[in-house]
PDB file of N, CA and C in Angstrom:
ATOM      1  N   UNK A   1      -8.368   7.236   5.149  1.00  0.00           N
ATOM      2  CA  UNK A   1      -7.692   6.586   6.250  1.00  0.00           C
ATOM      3  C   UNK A   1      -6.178   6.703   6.033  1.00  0.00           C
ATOM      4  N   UNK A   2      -5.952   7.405   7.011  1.00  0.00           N
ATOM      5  CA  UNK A   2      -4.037   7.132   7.064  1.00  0.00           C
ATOM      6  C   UNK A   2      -3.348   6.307   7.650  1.00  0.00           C
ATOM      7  N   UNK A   3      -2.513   5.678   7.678  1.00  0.00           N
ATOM      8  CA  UNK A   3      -1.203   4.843   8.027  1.00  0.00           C
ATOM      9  C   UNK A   3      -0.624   4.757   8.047  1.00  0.00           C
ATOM     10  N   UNK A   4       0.487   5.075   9.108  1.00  0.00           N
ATOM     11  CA  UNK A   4       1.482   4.801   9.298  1.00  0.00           C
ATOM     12  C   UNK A   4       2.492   3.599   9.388  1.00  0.00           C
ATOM     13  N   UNK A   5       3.180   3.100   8.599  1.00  0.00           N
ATOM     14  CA  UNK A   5       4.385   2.239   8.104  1.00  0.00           C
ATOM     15  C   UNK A   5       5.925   2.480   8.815  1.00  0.00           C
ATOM     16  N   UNK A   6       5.675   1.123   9.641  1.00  0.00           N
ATOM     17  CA  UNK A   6       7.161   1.666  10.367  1.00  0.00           C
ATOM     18  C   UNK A   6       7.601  -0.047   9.744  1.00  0.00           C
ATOM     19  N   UNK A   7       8.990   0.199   9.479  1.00  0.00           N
ATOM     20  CA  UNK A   7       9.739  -0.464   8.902  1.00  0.00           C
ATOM     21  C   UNK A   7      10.934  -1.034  10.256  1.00  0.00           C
ATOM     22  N   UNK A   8      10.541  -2.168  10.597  1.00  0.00           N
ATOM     23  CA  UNK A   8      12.182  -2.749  11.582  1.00  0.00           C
ATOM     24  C   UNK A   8      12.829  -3.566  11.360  1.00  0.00           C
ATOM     25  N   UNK A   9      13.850  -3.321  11.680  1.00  0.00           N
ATOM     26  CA  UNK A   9      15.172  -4.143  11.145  1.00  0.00           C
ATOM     27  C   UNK A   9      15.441  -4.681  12.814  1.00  0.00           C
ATOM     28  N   UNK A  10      15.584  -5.965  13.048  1.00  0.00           N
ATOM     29  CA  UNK A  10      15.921  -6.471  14.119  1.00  0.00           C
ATOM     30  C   UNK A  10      17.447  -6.622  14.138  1.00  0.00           C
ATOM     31  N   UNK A  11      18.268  -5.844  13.831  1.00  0.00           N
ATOM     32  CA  UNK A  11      20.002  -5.994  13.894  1.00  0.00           C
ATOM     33  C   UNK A  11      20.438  -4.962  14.958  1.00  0.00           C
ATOM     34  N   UNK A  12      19.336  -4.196  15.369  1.00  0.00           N
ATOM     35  CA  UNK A  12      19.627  -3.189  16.318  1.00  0.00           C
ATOM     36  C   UNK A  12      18.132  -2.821  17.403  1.00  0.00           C
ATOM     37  N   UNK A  13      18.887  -2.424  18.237  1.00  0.00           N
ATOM     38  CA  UNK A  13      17.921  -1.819  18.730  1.00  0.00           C
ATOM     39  C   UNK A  13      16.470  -0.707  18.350  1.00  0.00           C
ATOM     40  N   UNK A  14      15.242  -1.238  18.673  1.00  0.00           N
ATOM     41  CA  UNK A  14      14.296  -0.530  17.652  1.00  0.00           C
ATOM     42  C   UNK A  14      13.448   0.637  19.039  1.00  0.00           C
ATOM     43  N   UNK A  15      13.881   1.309  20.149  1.00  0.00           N
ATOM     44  CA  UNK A  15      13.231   1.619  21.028  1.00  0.00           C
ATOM     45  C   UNK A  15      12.805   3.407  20.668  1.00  0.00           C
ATOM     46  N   UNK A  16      13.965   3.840  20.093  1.00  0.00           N
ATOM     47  CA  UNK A  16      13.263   5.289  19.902  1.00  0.00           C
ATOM     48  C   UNK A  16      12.646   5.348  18.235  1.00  0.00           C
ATOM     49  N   UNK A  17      12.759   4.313  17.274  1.00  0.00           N
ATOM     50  CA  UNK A  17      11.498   4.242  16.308  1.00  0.00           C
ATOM     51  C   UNK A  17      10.307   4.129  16.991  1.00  0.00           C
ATOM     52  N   UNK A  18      10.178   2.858  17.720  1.00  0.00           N
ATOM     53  CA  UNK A  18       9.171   2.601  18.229  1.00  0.00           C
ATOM     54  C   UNK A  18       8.156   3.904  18.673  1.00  0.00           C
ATOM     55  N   UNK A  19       8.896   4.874  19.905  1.00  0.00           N
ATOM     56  CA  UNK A  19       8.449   5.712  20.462  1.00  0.00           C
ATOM     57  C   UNK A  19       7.822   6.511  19.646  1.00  0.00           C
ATOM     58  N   UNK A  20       9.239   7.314  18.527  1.00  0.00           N
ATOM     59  CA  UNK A  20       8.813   8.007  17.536  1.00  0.00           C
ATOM     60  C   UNK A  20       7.433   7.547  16.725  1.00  0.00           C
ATOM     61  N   UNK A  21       6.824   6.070  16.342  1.00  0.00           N
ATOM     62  CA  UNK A  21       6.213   6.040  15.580  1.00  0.00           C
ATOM     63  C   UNK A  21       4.937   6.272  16.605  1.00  0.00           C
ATOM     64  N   UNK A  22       4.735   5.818  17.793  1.00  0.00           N
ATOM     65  CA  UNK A  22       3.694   5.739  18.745  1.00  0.00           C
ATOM     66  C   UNK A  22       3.478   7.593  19.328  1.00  0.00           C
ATOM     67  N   UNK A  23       4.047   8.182  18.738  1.00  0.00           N
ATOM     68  CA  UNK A  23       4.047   9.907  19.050  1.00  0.00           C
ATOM     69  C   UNK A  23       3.492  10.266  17.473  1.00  0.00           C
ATOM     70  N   UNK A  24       3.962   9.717  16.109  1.00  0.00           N
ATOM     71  CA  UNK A  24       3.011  10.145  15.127  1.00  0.00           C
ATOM     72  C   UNK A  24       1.768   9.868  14.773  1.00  0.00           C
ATOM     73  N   UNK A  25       1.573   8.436  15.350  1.00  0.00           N
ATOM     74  CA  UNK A  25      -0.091   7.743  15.712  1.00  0.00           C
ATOM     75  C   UNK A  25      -0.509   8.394  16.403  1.00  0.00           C
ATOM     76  N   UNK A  26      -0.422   8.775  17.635  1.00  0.00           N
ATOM     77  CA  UNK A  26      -1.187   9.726  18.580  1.00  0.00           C
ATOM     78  C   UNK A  26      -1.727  10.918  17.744  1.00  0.00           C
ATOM     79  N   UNK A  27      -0.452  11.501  17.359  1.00  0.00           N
ATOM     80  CA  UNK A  27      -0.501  13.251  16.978  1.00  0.00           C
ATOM     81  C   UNK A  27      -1.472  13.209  15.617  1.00  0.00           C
ATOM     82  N   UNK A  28      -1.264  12.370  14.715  1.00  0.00           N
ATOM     83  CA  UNK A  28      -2.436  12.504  13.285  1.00  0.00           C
ATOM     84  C   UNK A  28      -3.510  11.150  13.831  1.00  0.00           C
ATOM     85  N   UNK A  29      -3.662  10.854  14.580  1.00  0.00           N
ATOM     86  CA  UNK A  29      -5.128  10.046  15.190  1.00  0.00           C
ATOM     87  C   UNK A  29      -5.136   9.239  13.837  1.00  0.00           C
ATOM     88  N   UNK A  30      -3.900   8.167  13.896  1.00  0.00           N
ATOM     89  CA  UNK A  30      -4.264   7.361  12.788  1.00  0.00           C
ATOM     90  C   UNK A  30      -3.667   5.602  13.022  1.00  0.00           C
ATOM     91  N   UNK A  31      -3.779   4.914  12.583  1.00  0.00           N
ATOM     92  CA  UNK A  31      -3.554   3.530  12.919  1.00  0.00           C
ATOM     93  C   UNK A  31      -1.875   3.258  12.148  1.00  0.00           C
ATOM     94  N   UNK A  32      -1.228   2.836  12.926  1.00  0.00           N
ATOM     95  CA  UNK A  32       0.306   1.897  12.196  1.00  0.00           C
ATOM     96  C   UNK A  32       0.689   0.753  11.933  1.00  0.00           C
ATOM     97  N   UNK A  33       1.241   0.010  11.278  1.00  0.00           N
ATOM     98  CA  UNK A  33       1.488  -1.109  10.769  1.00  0.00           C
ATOM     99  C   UNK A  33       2.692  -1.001  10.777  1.00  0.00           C
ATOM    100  N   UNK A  34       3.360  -2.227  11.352  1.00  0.00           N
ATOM    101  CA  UNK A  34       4.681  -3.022  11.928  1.00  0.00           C
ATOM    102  C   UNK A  34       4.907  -4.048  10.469  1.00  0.00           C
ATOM    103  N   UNK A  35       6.183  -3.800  10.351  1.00  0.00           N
ATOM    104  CA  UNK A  35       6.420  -4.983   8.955  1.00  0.00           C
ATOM    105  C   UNK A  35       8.175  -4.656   9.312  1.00  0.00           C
ATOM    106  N   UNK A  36       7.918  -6.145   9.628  1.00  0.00           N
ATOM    107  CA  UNK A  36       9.852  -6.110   9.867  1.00  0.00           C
ATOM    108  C   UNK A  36      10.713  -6.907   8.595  1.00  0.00           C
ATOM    109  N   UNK A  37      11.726  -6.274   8.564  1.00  0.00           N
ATOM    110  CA  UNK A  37      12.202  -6.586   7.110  1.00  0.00           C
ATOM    111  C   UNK A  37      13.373  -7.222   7.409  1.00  0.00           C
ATOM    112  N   UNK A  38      13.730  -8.058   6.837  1.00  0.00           N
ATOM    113  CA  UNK A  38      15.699  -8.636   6.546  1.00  0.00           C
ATOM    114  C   UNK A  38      16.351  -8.744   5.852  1.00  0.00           C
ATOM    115  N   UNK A  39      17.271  -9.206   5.750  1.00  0.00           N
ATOM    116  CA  UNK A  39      18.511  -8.734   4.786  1.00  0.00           C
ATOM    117  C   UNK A  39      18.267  -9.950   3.983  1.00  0.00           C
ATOM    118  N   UNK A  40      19.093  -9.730   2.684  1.00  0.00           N
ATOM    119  CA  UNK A  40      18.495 -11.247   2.041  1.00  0.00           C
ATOM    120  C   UNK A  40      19.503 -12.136   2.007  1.00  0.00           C
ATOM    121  N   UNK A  41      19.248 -13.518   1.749  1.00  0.00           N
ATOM    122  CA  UNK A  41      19.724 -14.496   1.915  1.00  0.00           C
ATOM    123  C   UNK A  41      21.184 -14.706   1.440  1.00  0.00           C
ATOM    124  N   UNK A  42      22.485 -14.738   1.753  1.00  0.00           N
ATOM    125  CA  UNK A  42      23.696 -14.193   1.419  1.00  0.00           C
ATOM    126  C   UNK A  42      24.103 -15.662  -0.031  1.00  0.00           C
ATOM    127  N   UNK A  43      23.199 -16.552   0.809  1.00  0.00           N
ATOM    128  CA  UNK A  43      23.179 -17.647  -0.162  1.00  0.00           C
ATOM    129  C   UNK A  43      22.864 -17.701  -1.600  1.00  0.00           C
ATOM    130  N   UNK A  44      21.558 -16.650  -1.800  1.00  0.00           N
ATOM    131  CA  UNK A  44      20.403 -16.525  -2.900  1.00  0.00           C
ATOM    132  C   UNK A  44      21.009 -15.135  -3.914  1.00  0.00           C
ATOM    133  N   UNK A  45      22.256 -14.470  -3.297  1.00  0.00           N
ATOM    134  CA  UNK A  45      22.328 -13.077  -3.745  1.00  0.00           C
ATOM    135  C   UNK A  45      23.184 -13.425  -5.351  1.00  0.00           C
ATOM    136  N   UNK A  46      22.864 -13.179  -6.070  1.00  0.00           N
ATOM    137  CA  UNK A  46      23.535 -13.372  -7.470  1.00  0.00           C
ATOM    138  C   UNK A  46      23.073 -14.297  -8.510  1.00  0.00           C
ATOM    139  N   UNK A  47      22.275 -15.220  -8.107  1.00  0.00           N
ATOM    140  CA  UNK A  47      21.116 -16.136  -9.137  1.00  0.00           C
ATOM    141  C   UNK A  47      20.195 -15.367  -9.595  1.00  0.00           C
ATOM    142  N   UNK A  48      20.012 -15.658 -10.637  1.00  0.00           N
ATOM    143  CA  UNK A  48      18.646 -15.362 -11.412  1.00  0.00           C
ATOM    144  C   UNK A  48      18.011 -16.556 -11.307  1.00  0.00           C
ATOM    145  N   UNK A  49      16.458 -16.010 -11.611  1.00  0.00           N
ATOM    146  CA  UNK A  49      15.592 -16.926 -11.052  1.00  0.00           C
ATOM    147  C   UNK A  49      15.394 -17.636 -12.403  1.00  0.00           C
ATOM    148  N   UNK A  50      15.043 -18.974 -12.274  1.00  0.00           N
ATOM    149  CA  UNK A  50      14.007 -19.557 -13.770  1.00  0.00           C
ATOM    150  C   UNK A  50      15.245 -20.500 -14.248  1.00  0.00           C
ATOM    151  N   UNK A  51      14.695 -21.527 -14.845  1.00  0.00           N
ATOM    152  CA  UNK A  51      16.249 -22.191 -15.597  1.00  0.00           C
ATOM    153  C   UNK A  51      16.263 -21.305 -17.062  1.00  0.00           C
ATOM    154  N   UNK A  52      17.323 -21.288 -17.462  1.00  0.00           N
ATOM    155  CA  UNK A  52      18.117 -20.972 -18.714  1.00  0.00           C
ATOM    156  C   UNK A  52      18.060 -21.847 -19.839  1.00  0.00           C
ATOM    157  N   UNK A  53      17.379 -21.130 -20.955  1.00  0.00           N
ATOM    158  CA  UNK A  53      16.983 -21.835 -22.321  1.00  0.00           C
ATOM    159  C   UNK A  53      18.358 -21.346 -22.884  1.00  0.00           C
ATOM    160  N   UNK A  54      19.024 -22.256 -24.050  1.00  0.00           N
ATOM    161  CA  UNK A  54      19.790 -21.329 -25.300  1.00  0.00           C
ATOM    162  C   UNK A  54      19.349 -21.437 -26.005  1.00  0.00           C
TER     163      UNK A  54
END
């Protein structure tokens, strides 16, 4: 089974991915999966996770 993985970023317009991905599903007769991604939290960027032993 194949699958196609289309990746969207909602900061822009997504209309000729879209198309494009609905023209490679057709053409290899295979199923796609939508997974929209975001930017990360501008808050969270530079912590490490876990508390700190010395």
């Amino acid at each position: 089974m194949n699958i196609i993985l289309v990746l969207i970023d909602f900061r822009e317009p997504n209309e000729r991915m879209s198309s494009c991905s609905i023209q490679l599903v057709l053409a290899f007769h295979t199923d796609s999966w939508r997974l929209p991604v975001a930017s990360p939290n501008p808050d969270l960027v530079g912590y490490d996770p876990g508390p700190k032993c010395i």
